[in-house]
N, C-alpha and C. Protein backbone atom coordinates (compact mmCIF):
# COMPACT_ATOMS: atom_id res chain seq x y z
N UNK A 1 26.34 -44.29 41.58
CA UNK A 1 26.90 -43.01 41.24
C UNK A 1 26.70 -42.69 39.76
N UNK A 2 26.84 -43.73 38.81
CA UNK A 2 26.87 -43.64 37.37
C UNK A 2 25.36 -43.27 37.08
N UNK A 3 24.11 -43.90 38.04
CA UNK A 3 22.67 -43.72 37.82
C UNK A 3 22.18 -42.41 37.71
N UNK A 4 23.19 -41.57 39.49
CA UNK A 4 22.75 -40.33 39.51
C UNK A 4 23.21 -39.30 38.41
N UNK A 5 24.30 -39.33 37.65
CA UNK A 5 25.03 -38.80 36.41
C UNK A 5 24.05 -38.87 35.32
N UNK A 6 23.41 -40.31 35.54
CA UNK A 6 23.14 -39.98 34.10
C UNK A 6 21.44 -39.37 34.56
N UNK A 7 21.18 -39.60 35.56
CA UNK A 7 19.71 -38.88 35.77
C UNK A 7 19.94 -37.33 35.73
N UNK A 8 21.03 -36.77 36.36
CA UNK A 8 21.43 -35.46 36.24
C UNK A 8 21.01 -34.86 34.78
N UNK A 9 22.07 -35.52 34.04
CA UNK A 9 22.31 -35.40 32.35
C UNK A 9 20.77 -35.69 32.11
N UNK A 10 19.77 -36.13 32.01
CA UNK A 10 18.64 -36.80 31.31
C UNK A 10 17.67 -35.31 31.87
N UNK A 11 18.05 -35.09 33.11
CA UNK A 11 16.96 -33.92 33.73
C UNK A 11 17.43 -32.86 32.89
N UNK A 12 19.00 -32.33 33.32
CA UNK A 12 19.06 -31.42 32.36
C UNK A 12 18.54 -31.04 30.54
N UNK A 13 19.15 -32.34 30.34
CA UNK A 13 18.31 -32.62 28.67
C UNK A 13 16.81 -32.49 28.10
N UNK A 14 15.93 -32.51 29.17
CA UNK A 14 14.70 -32.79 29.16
C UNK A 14 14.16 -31.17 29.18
N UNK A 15 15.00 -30.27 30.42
CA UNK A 15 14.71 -29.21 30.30
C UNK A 15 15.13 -28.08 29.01
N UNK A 16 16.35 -28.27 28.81
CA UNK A 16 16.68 -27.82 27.21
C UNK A 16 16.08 -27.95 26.23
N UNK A 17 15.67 -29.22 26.17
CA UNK A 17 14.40 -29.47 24.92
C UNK A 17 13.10 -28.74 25.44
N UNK A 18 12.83 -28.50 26.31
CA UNK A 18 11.48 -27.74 26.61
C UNK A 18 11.78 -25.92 26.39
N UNK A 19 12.69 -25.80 27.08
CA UNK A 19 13.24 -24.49 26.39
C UNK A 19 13.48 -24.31 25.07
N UNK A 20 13.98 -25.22 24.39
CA UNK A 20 14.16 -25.04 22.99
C UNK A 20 12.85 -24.76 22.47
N UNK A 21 12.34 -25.91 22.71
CA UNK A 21 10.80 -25.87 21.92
C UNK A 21 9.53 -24.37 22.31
N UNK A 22 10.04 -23.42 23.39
CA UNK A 22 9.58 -22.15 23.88
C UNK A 22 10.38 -21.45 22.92
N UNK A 23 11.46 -21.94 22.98
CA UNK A 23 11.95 -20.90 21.63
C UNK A 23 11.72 -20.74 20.57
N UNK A 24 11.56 -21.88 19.97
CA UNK A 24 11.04 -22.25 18.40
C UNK A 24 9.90 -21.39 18.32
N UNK A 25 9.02 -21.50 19.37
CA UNK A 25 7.94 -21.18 18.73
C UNK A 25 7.29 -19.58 18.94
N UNK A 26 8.58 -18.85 20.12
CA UNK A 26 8.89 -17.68 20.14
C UNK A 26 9.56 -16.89 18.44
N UNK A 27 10.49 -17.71 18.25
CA UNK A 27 10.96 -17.72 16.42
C UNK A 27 9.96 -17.84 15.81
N UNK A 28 9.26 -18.27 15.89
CA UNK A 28 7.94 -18.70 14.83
C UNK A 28 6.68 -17.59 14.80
N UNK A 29 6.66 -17.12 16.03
CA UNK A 29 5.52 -15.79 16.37
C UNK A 29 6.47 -14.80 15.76
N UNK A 30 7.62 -14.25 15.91
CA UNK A 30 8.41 -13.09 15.69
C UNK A 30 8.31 -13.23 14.54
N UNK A 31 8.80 -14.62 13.18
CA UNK A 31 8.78 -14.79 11.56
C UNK A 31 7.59 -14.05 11.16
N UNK A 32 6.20 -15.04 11.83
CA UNK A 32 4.88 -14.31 11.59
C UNK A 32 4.87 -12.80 11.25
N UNK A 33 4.88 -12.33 12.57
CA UNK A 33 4.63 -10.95 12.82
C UNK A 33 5.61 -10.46 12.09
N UNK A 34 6.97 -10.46 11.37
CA UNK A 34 8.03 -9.86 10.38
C UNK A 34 7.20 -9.36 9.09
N UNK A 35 6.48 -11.33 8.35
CA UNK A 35 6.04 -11.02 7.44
C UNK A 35 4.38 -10.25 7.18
N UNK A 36 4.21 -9.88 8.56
CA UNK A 36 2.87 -9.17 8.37
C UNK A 36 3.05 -7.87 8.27
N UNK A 37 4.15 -7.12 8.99
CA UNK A 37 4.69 -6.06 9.14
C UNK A 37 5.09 -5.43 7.46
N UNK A 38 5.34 -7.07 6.74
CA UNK A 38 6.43 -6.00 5.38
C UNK A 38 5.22 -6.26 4.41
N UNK A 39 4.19 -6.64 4.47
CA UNK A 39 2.85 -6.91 4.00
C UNK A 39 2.11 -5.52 4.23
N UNK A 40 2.20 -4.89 5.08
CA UNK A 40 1.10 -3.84 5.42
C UNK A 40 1.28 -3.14 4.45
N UNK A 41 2.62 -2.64 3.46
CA UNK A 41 2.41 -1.53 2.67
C UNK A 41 3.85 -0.47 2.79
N UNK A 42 4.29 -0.93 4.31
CA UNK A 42 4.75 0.47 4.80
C UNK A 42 6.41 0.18 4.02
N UNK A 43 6.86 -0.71 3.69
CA UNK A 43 8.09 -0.62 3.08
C UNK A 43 8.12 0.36 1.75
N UNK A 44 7.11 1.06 1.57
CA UNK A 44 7.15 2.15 0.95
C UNK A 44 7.33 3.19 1.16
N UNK A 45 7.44 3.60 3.01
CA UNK A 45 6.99 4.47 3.39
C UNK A 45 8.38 5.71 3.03
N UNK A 46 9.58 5.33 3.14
CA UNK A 46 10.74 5.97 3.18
C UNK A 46 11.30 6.17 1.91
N UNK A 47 10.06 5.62 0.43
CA UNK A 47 10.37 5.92 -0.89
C UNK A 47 10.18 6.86 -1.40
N UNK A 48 11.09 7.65 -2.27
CA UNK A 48 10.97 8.89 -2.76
C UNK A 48 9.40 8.59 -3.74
N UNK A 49 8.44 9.88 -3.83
CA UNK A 49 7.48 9.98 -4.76
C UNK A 49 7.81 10.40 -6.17
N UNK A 50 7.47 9.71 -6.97
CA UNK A 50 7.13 10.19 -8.43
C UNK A 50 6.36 10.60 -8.86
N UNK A 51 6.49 12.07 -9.51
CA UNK A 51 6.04 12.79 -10.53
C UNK A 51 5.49 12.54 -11.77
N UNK A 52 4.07 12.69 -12.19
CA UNK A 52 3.87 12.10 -13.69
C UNK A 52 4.43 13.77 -14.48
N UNK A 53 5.03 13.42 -15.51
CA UNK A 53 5.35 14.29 -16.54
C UNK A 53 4.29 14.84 -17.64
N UNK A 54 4.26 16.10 -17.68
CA UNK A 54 3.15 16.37 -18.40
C UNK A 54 4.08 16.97 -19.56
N UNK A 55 3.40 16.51 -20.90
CA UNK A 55 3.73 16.80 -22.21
C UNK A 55 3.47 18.33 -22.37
N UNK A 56 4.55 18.57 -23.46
CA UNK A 56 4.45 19.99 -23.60
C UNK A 56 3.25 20.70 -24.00
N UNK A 57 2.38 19.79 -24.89
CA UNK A 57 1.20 20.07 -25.84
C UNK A 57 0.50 20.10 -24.38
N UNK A 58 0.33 19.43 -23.01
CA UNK A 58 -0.87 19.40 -22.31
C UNK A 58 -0.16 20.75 -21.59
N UNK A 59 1.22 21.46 -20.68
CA UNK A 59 1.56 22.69 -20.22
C UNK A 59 0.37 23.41 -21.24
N UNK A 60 0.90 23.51 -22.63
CA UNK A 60 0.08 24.90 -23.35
C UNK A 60 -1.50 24.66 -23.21
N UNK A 61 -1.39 23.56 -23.34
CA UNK A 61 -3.26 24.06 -23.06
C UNK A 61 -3.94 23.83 -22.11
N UNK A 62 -3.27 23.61 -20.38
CA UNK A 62 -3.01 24.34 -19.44
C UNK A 62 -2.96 25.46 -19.18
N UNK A 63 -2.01 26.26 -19.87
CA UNK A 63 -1.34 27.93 -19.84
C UNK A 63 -2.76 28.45 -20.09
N UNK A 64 -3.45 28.11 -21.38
CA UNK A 64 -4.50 28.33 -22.44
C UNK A 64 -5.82 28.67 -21.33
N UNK A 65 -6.07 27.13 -20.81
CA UNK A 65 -7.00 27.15 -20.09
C UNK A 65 -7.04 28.57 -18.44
N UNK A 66 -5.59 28.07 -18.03
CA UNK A 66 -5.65 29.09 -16.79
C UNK A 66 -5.61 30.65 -17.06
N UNK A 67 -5.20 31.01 -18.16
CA UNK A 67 -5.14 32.51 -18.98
C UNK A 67 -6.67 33.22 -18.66
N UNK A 68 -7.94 31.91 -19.35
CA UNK A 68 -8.77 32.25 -19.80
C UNK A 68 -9.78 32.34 -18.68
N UNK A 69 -9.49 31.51 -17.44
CA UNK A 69 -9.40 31.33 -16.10
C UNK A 69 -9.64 32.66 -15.53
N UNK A 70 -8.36 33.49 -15.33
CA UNK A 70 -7.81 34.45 -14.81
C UNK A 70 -8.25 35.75 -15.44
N UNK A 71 -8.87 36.23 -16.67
CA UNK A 71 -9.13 36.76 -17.43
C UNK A 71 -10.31 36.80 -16.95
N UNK A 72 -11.25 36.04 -16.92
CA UNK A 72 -12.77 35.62 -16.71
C UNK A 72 -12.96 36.33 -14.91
N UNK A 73 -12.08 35.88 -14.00
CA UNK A 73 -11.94 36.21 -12.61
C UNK A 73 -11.70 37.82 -12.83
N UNK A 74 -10.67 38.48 -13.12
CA UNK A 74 -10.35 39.63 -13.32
C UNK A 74 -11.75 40.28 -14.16
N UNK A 75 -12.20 40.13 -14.86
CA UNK A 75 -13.04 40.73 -15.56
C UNK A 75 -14.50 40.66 -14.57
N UNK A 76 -14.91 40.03 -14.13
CA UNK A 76 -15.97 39.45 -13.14
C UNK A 76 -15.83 40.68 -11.51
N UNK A 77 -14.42 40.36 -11.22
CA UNK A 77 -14.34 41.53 -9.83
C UNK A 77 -14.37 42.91 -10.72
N UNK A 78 -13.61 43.11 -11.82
CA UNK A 78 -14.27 44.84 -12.07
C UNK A 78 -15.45 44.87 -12.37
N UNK A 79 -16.56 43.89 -13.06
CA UNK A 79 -17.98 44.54 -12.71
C UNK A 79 -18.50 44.63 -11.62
N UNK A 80 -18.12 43.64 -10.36
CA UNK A 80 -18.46 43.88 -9.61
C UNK A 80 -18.23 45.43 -8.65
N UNK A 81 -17.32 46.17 -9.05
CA UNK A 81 -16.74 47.37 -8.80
C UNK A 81 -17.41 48.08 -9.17
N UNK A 82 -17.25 48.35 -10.72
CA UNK A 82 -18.55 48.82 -11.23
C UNK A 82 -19.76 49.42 -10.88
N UNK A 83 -20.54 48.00 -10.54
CA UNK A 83 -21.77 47.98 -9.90
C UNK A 83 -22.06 48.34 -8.06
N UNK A 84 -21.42 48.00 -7.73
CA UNK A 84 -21.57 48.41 -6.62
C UNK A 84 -21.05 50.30 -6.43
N UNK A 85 -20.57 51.26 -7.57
CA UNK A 85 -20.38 52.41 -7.33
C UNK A 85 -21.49 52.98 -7.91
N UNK A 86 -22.34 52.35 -8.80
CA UNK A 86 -23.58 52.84 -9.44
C UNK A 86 -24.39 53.20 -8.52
């Protein structure tokens, strides 16, 4: 009676450790795949973006440049007006 007890206990034990060890290494694929996941990049994905700041001296000669821009465009469609009523 004491033989079959402890063969009981030894079967059961034998199978737990085999389950365990399916587990471990279920834990061990999931760790993997965690740290590949926070590797890709994407833990950035939900971060606010930053703005580079542009100095006041670069706005004005910005302003400067797009003035001269807009001036050049505007002046360009009235000859074309112009010319095409000639």
């Amino acid at each position: 009676m004491a033989n079959d007890i402890q063969r009981v206990i030894e079967k059961a034990l034998t199978k737990l450790r085999s389950e365990k060890s399916r587990i471990d290494g279920q834990i061990s694929a999931l760790q993997t795949a965690l740290t590949a996941v926070r590797n890709t990049g994407s833990d950035n994905a939900g971060a606010p973006r930053t703005r580079r700041r542009m100095s006041a001296e670069a706005r004005r000669a910005l302003a400067k440049r797009m003035k001269a821009y807009w001036a050049k465009r505007r002046a360009a469609k009235t000859q074309g007006k112009k010319a095409s009523k000639g």
